[in-house]
C-alpha atoms as a PDB file:
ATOM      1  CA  UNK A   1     -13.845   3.663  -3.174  1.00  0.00           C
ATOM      2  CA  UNK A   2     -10.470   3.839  -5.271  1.00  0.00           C
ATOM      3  CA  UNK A   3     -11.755   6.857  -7.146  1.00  0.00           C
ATOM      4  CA  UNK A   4     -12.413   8.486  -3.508  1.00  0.00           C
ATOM      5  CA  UNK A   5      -9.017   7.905  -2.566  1.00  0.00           C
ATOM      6  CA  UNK A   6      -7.352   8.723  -5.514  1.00  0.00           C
ATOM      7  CA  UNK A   7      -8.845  11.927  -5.195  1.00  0.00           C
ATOM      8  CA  UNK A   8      -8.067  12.166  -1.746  1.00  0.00           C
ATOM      9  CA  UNK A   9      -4.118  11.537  -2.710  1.00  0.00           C
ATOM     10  CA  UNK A  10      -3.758  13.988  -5.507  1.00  0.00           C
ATOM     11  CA  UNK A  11      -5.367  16.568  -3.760  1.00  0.00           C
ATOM     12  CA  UNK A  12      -2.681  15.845  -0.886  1.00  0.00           C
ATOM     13  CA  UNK A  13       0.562  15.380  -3.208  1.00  0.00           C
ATOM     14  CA  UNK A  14       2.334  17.227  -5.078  1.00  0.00           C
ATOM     15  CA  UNK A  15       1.933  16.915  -8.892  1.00  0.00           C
ATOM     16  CA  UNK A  16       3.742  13.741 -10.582  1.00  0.00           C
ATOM     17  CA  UNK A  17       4.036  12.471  -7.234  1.00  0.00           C
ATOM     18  CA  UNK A  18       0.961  10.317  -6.874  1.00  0.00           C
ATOM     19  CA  UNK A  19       2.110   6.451  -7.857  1.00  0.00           C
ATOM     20  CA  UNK A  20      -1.315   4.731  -6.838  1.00  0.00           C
ATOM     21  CA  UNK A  21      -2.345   2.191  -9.313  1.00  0.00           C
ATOM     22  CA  UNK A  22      -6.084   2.559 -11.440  1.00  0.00           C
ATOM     23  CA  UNK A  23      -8.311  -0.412 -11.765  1.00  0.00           C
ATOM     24  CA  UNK A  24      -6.632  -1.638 -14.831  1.00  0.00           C
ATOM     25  CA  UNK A  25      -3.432  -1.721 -13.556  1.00  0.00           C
ATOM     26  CA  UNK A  26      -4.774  -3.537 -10.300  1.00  0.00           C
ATOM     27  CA  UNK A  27      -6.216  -6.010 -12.866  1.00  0.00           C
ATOM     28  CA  UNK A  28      -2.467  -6.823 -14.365  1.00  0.00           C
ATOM     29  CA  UNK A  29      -0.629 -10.470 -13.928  1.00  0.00           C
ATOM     30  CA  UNK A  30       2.202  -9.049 -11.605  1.00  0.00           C
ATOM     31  CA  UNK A  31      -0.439  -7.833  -9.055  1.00  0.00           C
ATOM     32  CA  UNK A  32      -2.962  -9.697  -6.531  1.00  0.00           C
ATOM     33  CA  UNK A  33      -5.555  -7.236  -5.270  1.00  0.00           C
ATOM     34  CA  UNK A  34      -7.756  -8.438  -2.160  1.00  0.00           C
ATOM     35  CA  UNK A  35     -10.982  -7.051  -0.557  1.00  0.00           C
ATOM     36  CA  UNK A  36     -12.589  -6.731   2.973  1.00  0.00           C
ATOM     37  CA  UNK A  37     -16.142  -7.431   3.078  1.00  0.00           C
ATOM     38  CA  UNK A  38     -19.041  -7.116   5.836  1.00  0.00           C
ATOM     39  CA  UNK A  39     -22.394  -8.365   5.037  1.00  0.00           C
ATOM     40  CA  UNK A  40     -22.255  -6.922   1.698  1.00  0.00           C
ATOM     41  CA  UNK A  41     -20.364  -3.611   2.303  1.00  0.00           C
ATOM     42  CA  UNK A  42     -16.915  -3.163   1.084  1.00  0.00           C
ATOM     43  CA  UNK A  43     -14.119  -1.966   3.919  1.00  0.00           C
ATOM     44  CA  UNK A  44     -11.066  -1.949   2.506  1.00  0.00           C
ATOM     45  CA  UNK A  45      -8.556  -2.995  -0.235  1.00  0.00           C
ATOM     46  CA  UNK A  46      -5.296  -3.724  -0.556  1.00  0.00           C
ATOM     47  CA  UNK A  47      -2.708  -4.820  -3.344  1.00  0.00           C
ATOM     48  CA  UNK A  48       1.017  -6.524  -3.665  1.00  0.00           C
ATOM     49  CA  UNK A  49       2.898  -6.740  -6.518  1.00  0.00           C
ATOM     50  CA  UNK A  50       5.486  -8.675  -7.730  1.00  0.00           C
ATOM     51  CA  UNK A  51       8.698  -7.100  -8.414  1.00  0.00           C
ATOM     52  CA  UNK A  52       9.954 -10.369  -9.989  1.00  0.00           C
ATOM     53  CA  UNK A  53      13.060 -10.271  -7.951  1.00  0.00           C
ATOM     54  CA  UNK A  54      11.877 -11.664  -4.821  1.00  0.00           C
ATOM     55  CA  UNK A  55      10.448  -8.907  -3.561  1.00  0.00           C
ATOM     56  CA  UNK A  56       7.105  -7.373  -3.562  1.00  0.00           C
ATOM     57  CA  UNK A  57       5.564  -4.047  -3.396  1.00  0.00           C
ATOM     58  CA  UNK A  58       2.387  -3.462  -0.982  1.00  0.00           C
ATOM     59  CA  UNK A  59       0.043  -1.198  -3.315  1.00  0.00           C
ATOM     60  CA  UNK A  60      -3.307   0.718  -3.230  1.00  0.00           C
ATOM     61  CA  UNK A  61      -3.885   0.062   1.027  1.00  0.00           C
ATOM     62  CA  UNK A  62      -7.509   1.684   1.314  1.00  0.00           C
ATOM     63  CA  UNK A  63     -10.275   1.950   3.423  1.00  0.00           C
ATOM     64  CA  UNK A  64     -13.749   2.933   3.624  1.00  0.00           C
ATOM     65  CA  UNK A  65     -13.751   6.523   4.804  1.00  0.00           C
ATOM     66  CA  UNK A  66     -17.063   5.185   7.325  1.00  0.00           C
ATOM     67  CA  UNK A  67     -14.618   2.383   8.767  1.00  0.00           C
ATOM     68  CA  UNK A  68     -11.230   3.896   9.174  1.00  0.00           C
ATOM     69  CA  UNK A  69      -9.797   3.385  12.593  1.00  0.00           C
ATOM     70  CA  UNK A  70     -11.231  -0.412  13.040  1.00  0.00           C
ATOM     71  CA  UNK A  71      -8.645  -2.490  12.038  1.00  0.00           C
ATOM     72  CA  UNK A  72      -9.231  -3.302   7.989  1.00  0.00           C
ATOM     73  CA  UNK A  73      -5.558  -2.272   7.169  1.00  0.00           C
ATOM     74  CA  UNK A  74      -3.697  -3.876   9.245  1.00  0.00           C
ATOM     75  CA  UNK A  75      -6.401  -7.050   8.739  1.00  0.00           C
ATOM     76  CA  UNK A  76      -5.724  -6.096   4.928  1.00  0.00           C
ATOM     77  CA  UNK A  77      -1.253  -5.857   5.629  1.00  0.00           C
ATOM     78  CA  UNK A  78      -0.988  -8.597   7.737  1.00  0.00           C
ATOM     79  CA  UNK A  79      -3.019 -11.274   5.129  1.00  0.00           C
ATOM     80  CA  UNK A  80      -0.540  -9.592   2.411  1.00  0.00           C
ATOM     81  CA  UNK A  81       2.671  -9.807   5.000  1.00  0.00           C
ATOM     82  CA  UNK A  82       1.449 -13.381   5.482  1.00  0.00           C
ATOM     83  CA  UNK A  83       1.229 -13.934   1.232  1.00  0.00           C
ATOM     84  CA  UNK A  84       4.151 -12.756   0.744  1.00  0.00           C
ATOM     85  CA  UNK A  85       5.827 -15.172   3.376  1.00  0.00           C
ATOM     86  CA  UNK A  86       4.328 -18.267   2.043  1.00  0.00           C
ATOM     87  CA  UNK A  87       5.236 -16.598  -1.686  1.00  0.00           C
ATOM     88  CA  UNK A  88       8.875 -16.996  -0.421  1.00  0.00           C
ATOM     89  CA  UNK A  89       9.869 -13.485  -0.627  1.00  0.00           C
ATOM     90  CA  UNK A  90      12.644 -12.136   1.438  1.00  0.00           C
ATOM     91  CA  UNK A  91      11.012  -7.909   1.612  1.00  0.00           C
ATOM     92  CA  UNK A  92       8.278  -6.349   1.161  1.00  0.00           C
ATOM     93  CA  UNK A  93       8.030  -2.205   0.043  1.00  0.00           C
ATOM     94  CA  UNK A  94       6.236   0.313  -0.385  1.00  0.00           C
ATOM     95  CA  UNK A  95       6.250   3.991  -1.541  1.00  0.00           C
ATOM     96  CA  UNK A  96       4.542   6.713   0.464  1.00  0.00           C
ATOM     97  CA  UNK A  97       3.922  10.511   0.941  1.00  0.00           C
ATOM     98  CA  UNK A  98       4.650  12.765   3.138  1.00  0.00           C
ATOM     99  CA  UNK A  99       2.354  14.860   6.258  1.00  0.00           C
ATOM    100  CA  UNK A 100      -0.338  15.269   7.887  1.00  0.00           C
ATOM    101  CA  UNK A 101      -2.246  12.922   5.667  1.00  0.00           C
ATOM    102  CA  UNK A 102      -0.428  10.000   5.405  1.00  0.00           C
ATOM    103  CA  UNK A 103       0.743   9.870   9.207  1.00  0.00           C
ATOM    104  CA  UNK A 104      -1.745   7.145   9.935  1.00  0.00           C
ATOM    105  CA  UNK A 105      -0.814   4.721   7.321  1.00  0.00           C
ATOM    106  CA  UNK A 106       3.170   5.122   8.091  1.00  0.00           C
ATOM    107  CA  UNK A 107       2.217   4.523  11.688  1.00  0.00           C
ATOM    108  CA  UNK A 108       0.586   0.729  10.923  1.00  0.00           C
ATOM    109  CA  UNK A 109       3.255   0.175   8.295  1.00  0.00           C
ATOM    110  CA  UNK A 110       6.327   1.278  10.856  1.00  0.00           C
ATOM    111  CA  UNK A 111       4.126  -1.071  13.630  1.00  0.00           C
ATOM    112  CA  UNK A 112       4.058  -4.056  11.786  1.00  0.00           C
ATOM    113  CA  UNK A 113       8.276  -3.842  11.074  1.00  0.00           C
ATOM    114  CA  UNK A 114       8.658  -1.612   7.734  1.00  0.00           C
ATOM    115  CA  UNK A 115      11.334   0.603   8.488  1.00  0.00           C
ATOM    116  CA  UNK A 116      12.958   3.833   6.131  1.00  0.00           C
ATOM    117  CA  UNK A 117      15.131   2.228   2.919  1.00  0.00           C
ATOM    118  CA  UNK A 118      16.101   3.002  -0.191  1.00  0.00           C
ATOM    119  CA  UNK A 119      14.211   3.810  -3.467  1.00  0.00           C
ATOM    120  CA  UNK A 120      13.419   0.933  -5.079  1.00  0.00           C
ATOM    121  CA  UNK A 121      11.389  -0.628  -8.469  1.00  0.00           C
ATOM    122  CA  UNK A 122      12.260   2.546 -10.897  1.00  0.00           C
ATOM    123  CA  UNK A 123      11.192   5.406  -8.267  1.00  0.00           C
ATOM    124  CA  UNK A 124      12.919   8.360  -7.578  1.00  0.00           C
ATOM    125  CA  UNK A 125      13.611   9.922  -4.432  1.00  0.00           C
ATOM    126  CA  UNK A 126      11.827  13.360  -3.606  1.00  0.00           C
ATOM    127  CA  UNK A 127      11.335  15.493  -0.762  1.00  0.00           C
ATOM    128  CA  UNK A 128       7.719  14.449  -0.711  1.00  0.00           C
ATOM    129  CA  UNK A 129       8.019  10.360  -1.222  1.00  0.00           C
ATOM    130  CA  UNK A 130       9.216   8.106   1.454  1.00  0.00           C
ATOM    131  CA  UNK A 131      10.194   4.564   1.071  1.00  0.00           C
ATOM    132  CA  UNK A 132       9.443   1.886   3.532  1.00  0.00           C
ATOM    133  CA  UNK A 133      10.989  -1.676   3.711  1.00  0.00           C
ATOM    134  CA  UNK A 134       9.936  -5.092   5.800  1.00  0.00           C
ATOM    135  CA  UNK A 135      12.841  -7.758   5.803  1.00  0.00           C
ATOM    136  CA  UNK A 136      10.652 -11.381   5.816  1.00  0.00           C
END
């Protein structure tokens, strides 16, 4: 599924401006990657890492292309939301593109509170990337 989507972001980015992590990287210390299951099949994914200054970074939100529009992101954002609370952190970000493609995810990120910020963790602004912000 993360190879899928990969795909799917690189061929809707421009180039240098996809920031999605690989399975090794999901694997590192700083990051807690969870799953959605359903008698066997996987839904979804999601990731957060830790920024290490109180603040964590929602990472690699994906889902199944045969279950998108039931409800495994935002099941997937608000178990990470909730993480992050009981972590203690005061925000949560995240880095996004731009158009068509991406409309749906900024629509369940700006629903559950994240609202237009600042870059943020060593990215750079573009014309393409957007950063989003949730104050906990």
């Amino acid at each position: 599924m993360l190879g899928y989507h990969l795909e799917q972001m690189h061929r809707n980015s421009p180039p240098g401006s996809v920031y999605a992590f690989d399975i090794d990287r999901l694997r590192s210390a700083d990051v807690t990657f969870w799953t959605a299951w359903d008698d066997g099949m996987l839904l979804g994914c999601g990731a957060m890492k830790d920024l290490g200054d109180g603040t964590g970074e929602v990472k690699s939100m994906r889902t199944a292309p045969d279950h998108l529009r039931k409800g495994i992101a935002a099941a997937l954002l608000d178990h990470i939301i909730g993480v992050a609370r009981l972590r203690g952190y005061r925000r949560l970000s995240l880095e996004t593109g731009s158009g068509v493609a991406f409309d749906p995810a900024l629509a369940l990120y700006r629903r559950r509170g994240f609202t237009d910020g600042a870059a943020f963790g060593g990215y750079e602004r573009s014309e393409f990337n957007q950063f989003l912000h949730l104050e906990l």
